[in-house]
Protein backbone atom coordinates (compact mmCIF):
# COMPACT_ATOMS: atom_id res chain seq x y z
CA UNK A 1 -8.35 -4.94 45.84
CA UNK A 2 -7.20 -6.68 42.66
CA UNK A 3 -11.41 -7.62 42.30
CA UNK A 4 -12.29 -3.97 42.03
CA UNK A 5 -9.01 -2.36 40.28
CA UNK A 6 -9.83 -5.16 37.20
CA UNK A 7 -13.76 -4.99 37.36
CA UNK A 8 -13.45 -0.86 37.07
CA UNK A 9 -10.49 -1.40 34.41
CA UNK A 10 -11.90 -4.15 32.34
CA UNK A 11 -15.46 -3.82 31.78
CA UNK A 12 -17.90 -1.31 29.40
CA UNK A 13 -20.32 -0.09 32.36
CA UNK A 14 -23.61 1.72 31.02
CA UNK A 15 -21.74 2.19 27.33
CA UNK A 16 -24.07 1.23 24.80
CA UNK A 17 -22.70 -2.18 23.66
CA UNK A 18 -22.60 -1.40 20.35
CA UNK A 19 -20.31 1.12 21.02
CA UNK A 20 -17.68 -0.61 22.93
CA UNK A 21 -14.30 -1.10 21.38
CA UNK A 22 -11.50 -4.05 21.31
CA UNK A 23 -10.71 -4.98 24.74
CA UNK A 24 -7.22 -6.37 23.77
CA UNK A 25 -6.07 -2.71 22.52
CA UNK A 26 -7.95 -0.27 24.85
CA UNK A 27 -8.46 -1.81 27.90
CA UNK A 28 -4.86 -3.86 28.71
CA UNK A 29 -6.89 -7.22 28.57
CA UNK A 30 -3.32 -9.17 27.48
CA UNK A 31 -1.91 -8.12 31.01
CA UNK A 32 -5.17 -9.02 32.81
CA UNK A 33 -5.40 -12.46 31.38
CA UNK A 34 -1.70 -13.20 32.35
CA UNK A 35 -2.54 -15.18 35.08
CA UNK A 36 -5.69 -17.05 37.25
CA UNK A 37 -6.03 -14.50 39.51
CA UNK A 38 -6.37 -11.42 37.73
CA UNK A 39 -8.66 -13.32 35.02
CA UNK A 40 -11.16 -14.97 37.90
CA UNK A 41 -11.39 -11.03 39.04
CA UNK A 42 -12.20 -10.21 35.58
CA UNK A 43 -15.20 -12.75 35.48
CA UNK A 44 -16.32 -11.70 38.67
CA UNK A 45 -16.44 -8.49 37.34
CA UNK A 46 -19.19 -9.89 34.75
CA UNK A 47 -21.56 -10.80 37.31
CA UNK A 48 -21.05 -7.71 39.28
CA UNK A 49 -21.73 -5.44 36.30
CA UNK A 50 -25.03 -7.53 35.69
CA UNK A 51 -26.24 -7.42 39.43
CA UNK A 52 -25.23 -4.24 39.93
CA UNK A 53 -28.66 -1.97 38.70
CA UNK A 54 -31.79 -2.74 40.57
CA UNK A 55 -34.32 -4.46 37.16
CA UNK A 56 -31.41 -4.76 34.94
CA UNK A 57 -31.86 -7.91 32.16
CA UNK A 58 -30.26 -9.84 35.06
CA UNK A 59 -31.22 -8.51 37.82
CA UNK A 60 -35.03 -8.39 38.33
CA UNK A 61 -35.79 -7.30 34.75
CA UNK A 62 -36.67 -10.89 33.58
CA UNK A 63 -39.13 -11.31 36.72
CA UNK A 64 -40.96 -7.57 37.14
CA UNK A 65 -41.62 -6.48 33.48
CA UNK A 66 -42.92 -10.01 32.00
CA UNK A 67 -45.32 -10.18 34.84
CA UNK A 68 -46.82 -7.35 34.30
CA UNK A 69 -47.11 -7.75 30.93
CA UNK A 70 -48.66 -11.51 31.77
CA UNK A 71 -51.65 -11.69 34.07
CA UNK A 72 -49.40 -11.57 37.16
CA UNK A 73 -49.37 -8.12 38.56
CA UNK A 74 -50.52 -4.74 38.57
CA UNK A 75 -49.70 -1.45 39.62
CA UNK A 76 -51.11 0.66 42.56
CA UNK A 77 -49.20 3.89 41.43
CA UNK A 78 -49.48 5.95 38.01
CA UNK A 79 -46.00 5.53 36.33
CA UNK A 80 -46.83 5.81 32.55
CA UNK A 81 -43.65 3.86 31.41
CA UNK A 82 -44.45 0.61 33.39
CA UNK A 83 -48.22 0.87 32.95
CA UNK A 84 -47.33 0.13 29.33
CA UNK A 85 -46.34 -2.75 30.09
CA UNK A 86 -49.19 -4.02 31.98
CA UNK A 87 -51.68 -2.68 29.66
CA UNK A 88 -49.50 -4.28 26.68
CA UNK A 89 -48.85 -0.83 25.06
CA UNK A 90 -45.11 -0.24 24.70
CA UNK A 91 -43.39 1.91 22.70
CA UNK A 92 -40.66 1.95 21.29
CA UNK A 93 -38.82 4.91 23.17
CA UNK A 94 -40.01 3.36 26.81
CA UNK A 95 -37.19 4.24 29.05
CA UNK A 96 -37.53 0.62 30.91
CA UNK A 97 -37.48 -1.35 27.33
CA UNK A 98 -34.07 0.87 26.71
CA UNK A 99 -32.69 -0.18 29.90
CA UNK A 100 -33.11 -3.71 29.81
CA UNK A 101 -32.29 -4.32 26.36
CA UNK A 102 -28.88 -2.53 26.49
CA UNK A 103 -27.81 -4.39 29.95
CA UNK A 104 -28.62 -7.56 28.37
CA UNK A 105 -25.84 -6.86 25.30
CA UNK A 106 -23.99 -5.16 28.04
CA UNK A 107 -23.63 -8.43 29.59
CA UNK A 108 -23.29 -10.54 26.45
CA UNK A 109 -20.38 -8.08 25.60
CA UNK A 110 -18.54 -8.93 28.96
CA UNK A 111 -19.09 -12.79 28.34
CA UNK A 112 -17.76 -12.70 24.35
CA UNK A 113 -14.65 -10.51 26.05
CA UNK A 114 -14.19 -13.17 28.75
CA UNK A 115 -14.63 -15.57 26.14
CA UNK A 116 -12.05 -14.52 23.39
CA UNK A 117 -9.38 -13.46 26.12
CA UNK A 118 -9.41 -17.12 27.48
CA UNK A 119 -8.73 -18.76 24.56
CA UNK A 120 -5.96 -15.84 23.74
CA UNK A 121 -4.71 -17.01 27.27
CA UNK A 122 -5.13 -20.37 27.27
CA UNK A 123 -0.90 -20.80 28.09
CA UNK A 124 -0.83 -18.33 30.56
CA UNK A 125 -3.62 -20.07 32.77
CA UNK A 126 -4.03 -23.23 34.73
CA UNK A 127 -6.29 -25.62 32.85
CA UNK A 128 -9.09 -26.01 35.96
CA UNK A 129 -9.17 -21.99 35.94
CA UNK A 130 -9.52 -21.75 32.04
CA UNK A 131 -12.09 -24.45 32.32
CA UNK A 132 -14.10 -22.65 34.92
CA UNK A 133 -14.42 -19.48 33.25
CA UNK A 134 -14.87 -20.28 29.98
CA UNK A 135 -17.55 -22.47 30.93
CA UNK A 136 -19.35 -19.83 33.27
CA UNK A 137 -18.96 -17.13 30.51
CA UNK A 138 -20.55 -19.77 27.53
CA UNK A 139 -23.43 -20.12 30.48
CA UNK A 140 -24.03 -16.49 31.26
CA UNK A 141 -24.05 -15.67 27.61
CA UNK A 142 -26.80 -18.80 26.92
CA UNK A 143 -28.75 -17.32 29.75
CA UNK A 144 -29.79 -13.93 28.47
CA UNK A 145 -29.95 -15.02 24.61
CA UNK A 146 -32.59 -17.29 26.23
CA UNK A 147 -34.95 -14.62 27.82
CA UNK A 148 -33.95 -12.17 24.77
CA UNK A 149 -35.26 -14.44 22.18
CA UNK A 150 -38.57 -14.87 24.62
CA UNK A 151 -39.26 -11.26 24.84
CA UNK A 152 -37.80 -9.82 21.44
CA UNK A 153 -37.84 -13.01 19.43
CA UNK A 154 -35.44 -12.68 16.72
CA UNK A 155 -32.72 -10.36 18.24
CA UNK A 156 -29.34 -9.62 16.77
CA UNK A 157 -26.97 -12.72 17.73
CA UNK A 158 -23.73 -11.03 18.59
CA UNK A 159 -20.59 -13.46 19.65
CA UNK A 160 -17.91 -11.10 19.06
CA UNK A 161 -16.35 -7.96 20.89
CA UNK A 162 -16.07 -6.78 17.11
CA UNK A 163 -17.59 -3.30 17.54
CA UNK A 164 -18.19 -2.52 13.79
CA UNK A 165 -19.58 -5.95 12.86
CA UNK A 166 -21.67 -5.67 16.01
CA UNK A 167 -23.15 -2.19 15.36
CA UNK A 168 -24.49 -3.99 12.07
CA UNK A 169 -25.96 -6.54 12.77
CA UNK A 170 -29.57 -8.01 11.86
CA UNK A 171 -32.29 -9.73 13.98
CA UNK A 172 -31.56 -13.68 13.96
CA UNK A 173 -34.45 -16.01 13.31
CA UNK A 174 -35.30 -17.37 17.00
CA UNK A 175 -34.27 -20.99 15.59
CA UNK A 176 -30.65 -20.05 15.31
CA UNK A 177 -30.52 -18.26 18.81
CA UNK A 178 -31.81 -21.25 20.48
CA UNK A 179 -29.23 -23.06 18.64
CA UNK A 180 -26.47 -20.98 19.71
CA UNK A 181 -28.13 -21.57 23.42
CA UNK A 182 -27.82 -25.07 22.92
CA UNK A 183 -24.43 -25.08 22.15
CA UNK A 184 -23.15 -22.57 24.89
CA UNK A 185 -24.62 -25.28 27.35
CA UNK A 186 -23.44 -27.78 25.90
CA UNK A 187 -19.98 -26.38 25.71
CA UNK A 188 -20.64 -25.31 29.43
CA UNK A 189 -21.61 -28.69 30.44
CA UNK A 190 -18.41 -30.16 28.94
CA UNK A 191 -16.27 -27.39 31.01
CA UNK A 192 -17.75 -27.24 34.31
CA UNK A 193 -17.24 -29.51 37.42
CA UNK A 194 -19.96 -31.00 38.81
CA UNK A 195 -19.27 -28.67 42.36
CA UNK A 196 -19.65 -25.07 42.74
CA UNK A 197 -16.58 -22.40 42.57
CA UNK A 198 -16.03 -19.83 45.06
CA UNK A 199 -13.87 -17.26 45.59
CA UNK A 200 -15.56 -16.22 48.77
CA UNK A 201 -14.41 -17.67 52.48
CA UNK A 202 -16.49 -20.51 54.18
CA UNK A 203 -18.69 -23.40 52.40
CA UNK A 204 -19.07 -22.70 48.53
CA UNK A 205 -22.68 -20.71 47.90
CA UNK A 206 -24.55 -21.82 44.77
CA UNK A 207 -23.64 -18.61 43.40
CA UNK A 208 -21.59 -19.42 40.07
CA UNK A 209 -22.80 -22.45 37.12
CA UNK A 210 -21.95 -25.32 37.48
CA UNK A 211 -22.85 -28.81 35.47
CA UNK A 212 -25.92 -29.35 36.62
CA UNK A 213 -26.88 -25.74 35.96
CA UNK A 214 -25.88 -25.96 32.80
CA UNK A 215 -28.20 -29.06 32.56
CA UNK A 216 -31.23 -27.67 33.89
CA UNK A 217 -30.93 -24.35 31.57
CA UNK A 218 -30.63 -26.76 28.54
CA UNK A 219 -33.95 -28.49 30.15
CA UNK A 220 -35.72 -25.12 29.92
CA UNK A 221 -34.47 -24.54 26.13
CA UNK A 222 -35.59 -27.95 25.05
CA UNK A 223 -38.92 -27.66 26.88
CA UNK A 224 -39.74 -24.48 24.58
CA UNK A 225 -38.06 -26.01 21.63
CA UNK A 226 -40.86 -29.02 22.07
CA UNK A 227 -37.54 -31.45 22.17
CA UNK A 228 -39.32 -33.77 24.97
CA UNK A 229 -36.65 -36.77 24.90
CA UNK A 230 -33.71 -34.26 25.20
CA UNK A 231 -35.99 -32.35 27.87
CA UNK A 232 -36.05 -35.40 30.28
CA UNK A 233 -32.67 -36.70 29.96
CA UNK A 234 -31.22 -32.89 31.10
CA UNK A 235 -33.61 -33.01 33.85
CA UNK A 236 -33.43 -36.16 34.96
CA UNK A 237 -29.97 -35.37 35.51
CA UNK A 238 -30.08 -32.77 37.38
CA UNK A 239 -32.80 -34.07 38.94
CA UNK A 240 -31.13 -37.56 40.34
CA UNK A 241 -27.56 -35.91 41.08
CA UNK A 242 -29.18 -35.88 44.40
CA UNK A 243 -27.29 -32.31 45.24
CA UNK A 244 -30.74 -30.64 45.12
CA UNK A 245 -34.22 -31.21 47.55
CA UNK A 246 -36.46 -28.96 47.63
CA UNK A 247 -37.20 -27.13 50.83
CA UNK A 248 -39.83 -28.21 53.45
CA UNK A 249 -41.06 -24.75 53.96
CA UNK A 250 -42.19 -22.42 51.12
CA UNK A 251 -40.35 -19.95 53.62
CA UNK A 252 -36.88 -21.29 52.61
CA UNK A 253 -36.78 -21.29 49.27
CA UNK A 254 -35.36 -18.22 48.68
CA UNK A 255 -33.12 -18.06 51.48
CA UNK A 256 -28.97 -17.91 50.20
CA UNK A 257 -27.89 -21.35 50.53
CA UNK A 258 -31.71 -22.76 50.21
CA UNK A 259 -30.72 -26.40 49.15
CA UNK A 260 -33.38 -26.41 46.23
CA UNK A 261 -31.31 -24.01 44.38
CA UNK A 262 -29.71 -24.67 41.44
CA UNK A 263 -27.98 -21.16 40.85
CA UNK A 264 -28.52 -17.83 42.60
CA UNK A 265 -26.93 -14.98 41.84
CA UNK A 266 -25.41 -12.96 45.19
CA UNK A 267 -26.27 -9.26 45.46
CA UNK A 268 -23.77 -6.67 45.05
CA UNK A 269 -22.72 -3.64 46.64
CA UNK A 270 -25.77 -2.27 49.02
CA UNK A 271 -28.26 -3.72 51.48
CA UNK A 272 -31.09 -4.67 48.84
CA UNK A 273 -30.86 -8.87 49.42
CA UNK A 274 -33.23 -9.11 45.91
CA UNK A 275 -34.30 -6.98 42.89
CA UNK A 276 -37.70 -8.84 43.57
CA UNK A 277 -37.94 -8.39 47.10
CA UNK A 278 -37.37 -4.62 47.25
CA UNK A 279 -39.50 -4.68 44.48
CA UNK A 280 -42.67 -6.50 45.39
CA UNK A 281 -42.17 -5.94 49.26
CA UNK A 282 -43.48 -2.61 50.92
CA UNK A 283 -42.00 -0.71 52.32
CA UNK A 284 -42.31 -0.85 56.49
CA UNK A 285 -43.92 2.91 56.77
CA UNK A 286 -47.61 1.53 57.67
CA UNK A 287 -49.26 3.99 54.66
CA UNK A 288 -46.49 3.01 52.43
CA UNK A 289 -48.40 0.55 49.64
CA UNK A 290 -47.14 -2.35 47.52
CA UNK A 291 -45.84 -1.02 44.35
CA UNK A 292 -47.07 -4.21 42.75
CA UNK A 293 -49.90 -5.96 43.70
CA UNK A 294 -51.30 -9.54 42.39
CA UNK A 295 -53.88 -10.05 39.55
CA UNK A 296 -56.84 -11.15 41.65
CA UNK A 297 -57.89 -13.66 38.91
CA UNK A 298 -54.15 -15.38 39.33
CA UNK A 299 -55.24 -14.87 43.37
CA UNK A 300 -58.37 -17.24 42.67
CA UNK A 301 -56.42 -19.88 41.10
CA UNK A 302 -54.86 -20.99 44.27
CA UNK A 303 -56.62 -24.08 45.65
CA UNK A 304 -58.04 -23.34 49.01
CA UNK A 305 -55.31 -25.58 51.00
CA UNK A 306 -52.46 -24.90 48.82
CA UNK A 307 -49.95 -23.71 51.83
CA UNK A 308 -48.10 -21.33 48.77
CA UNK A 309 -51.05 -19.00 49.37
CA UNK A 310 -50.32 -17.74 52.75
CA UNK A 311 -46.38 -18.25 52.22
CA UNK A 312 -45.58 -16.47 48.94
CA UNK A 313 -48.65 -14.24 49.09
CA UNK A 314 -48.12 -11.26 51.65
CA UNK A 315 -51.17 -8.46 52.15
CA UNK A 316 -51.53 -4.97 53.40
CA UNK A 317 -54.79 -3.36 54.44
CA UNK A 318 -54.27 0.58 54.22
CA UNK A 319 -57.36 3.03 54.88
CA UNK A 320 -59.54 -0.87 54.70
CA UNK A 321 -58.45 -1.16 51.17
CA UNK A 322 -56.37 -4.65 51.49
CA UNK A 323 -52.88 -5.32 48.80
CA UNK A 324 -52.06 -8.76 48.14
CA UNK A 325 -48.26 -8.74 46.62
CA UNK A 326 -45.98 -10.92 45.83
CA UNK A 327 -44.13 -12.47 49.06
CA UNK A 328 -41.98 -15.36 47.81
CA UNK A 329 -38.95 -12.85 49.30
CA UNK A 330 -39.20 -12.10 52.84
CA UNK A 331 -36.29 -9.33 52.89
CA UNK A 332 -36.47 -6.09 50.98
CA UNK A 333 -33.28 -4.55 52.71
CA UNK A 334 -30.52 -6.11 55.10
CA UNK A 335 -27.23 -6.88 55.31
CA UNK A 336 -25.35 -9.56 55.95
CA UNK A 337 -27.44 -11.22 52.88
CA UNK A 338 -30.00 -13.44 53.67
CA UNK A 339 -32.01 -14.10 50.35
CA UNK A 340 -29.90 -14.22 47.01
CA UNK A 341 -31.86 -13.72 43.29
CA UNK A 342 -32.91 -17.04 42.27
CA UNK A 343 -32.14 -18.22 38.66
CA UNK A 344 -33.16 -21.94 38.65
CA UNK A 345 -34.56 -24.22 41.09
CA UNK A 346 -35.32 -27.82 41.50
CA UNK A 347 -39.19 -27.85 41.61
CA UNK A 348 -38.98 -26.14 37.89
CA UNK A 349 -36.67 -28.80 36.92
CA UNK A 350 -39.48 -31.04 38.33
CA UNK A 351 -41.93 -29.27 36.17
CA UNK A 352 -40.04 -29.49 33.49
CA UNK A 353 -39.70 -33.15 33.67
CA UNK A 354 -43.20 -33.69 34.59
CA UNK A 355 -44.31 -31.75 31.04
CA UNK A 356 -41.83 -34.05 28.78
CA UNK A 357 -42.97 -36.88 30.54
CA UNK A 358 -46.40 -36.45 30.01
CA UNK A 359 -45.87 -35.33 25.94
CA UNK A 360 -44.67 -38.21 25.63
CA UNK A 361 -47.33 -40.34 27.08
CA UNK A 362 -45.30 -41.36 30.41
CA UNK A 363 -48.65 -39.99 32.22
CA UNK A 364 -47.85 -41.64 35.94
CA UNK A 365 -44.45 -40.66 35.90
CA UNK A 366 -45.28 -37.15 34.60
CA UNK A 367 -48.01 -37.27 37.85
CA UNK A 368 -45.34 -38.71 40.00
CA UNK A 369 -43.46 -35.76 39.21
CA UNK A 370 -46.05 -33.24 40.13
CA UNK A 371 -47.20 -34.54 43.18
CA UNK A 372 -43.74 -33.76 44.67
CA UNK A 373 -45.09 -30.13 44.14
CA UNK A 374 -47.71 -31.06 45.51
CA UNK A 375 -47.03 -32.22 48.45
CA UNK A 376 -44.34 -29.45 49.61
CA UNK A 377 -47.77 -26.98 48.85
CA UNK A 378 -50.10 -28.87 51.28
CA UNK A 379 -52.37 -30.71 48.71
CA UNK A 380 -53.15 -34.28 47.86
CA UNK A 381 -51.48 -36.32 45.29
CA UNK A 382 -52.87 -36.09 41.73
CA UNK A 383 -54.75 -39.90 41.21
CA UNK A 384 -53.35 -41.69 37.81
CA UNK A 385 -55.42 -43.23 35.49
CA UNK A 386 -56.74 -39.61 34.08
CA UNK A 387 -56.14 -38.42 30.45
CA UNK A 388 -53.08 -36.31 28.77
CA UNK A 389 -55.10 -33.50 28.64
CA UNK A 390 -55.90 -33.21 32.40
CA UNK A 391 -52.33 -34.13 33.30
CA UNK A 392 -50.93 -31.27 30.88
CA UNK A 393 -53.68 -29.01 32.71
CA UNK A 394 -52.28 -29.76 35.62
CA UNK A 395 -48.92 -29.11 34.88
CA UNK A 396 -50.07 -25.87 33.58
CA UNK A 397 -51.86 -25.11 37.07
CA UNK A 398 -48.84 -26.29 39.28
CA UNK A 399 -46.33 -23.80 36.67
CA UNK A 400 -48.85 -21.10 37.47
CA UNK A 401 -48.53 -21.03 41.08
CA UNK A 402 -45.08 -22.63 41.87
CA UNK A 403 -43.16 -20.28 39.10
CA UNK A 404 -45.10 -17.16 39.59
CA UNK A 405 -43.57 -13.67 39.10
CA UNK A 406 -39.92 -15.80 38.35
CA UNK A 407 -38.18 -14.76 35.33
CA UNK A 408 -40.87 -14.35 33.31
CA UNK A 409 -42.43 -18.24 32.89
CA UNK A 410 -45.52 -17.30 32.93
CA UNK A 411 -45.53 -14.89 29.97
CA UNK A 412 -43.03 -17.55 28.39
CA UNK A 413 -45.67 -20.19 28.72
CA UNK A 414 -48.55 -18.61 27.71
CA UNK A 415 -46.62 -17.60 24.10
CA UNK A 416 -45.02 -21.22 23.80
CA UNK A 417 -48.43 -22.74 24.67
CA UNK A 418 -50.05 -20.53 22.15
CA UNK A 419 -52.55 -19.76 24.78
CA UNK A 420 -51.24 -15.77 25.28
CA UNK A 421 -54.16 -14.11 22.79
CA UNK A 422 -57.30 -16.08 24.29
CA UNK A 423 -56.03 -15.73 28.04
CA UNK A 424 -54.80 -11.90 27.17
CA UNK A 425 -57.40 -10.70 25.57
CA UNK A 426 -60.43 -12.01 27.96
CA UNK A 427 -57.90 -10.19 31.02
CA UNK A 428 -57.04 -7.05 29.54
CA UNK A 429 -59.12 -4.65 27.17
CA UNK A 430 -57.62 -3.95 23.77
CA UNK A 431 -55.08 -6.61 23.82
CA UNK A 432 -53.27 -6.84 20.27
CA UNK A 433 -51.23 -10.26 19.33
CA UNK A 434 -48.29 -8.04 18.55
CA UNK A 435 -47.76 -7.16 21.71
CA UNK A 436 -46.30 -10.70 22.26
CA UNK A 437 -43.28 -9.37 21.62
CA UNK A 438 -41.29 -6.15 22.91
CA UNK A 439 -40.61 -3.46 20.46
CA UNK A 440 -37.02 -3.10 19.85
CA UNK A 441 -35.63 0.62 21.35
CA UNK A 442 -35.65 3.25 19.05
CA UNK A 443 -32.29 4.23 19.06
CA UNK A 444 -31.07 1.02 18.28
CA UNK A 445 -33.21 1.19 15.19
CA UNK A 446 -32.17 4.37 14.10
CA UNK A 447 -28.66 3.54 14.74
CA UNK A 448 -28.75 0.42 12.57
CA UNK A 449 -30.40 0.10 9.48
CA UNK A 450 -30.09 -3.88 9.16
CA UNK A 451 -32.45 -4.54 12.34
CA UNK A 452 -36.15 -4.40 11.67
CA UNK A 453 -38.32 -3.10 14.48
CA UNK A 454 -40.94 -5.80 15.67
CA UNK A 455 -44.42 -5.80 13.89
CA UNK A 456 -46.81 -3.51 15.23
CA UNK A 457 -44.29 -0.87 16.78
């Protein structure tokens, strides 16, 4: 009860960001921050907000719309606003760029809240409960700067609840967002335990950061930043905590609980287990299609015994036409839970590793790394002895399957590898380079004069 009176009392909903006031005079923050309980309901309340709308910035967003703009996935239903991004022709007044960009700042709103209140706080908590949700909120708000900056590039960097400064401000050049990523983790890693919290009954889920989270996002930042020695000692880590294996089957993966996660996020409020899974599964009516089906060139890149293939690949054959979709959920609707949203996961920590390892010439271990992949996928062991290039090739190939439709690698590689234009433009007719990143919504534009709309919108 106290969980849903603060969540409803505290937090800004569907309000355009910029247009959310002070907390601490509107909202009664001072009374709930007087004490652990009432301020743990208030963070829970963050994630809730975030997981509450089905392909929200947190909530499927970061997996659906990147792979169709990518070579991932296509649709098998006119919808005009989605087709644009497969076919790498937004707008700037798309209804599904509008919605993902204001739940993002939604979110980073309820983290700088969290954030400032704590600190205002700080006497009237216990130290472990300050710890634990300052560290979460510096985590969550390092999380979606570092998917904003890989879809909008230089977005506004906002770490106040100041609404006036807010409504103002300018794009950031990406180099200072990834900064301010670096330090949220950083500060996160210094404030979280190395074990999960809960607030739930039975064995803590994998649900909330924790250390080694905050370690393997700070992998992922360093990998784009090209930072290879920081890269490998974040995931190396993580990696030899031994808290995380991955999961003999493909089929357990995404199961709540899998032991190869690294942080899920639990569903909220209905019977949909997964934004991707009632996304990309169809539904059970035998004429209902896929919505989404997979690009049959990233279909022919399987190898013919790679065990992923029949796992995370479901099909449909309707009127003899057969749908190959993405399957890596098994559960589109059912409750109790059975398969939470998966943030990060060992085997792209594993990646990870295996990439900074071989930029920096450690070619066997960077193989040694990969054929862990490997080997949970059915296929033989990568020999050593062959050069960077075909090692970095291969890495590429194993990212490709392993991390397909997830929160947006693939279209993340392609741009960091500078390999988006030549792949784009021989899979999709009139692909332009500006389409690399998303336009900024239009009535963010309009409403602030200081932030210039992306080139070509």
């Amino acid at each position: 009860m106290v969980w849903a009176m603060i969540t409803g009392m505290l937090l800004p909903g569907c309000r355009k960001f910029v247009q959310v006031g002070d907390p601490e005079t509107s909202l009664g923050t001072a009374t709930v921050f007087s004490g652990d309980e009432t301020a743990t309901a208030a963070l829970m309340g963050m994630y809730s907000r975030a997981m509450t709308a089905q392909g929200s910035f947190l909530n499927g967003g970061n997996s659906l719309y990147p792979a169709l703009s990518a070579d991932e996935c296509a649709l098998t239903q006119a919808s005009p606003g989605l087709e644009a991004f497969r076919d790498n022709a937004l707008a700037s007044n798309n209804t599904y760029i509008a919605q993902l960009y204001s739940s993002a700042y939604n979110t980073i709103y309820n983290a700088n809240m969290l954030l400032e209140n704590v600190d205002r706080s700080k006497q009237k908590l216990s130290t472990s409960v300050w710890r634990q949700i300052k560290g979460e909120a510096l985590f969550v708000r390092a999380l979606v700067y570092s998917r904003l900056v890989v879809l909008w590039g230089g977005v506004p960097r906002v770490i106040t609840t100041n609404a006036d400064d807010n409504a103002t401000k300018g794009g950031s050049v990406p180099d200072s967002i990834y900064s301010q990523v670096i330090g949220d983790l950083q500060g996160a890693d210094s404030l979280l335990d190395i074990t999960y919290a809960w607030a739930g009954s039975g064995p803590p889920e994998r649900t909330r950061p924790n250390r080694w989270a905050a370690k393997a996002l700070a992998a992922r930042i360093w990998l784009t930043m090209g930072h290879w020695v920081e890269v490998e000692a974040a995931a190396t880590a993580v990696i030899e905590s031994g808290d995380y294996q991955l999961e003999a089957s493909p089929d357990s993966v995404f199961l709540k609980g899998s032991r190869e996660a690294i942080l899920q996020f639990q569903p909220v409020g209905n019977s949909i287990n997964s934004a991707e899974g009632y996304s990309y599964l169809p539904a059970d009516n035998p004429l209902a299609k896929p919505a989404f089906v997979l690009d049959p060139v990233l279909l022919a890149a399987f190898e013919p015994q790679d065990i992923r293939l029949p796992h995370w690949v479901g099909t449909k054959i309707i009127n003899g036409v057969t749908y190959a979709y993405p399957a890596k959920y098994k559960v589109r609707a059912a409750f109790p839970y059975r398969e939470y949203e998966m943030v990060i996961r060992l085997a792209e920590v594993l990646l990870i590793r295996a990439e900074a390892r071989a930029q920096q010439g450690r070619l066997d271990d960077a193989i040694s790394d990969l054929n862990r992949i490997r080997s949970r996928a059915g296929l033989a062991d990568l020999l050593t002895g062959v050069p960077q290039t075909d090692i970095l090739a291969a890495i590429a190939q194993e990212r490709r399957i392993e991390l397909f439709t997830e929160w947006g690698h693939r279209w993340a590689d392609l741009k960091r590898w500078g390999q988006a234009d030549v792949i784009l433009a021989a899979e999709k007719a009139g692909w332009k380079p500006y389409a690399k990143l998303y336009p900024f919504p239009l009535s963010d534009v309009l409403r602030n004069l200081n932030l210039t709309q992306n080139d070509g919108y």
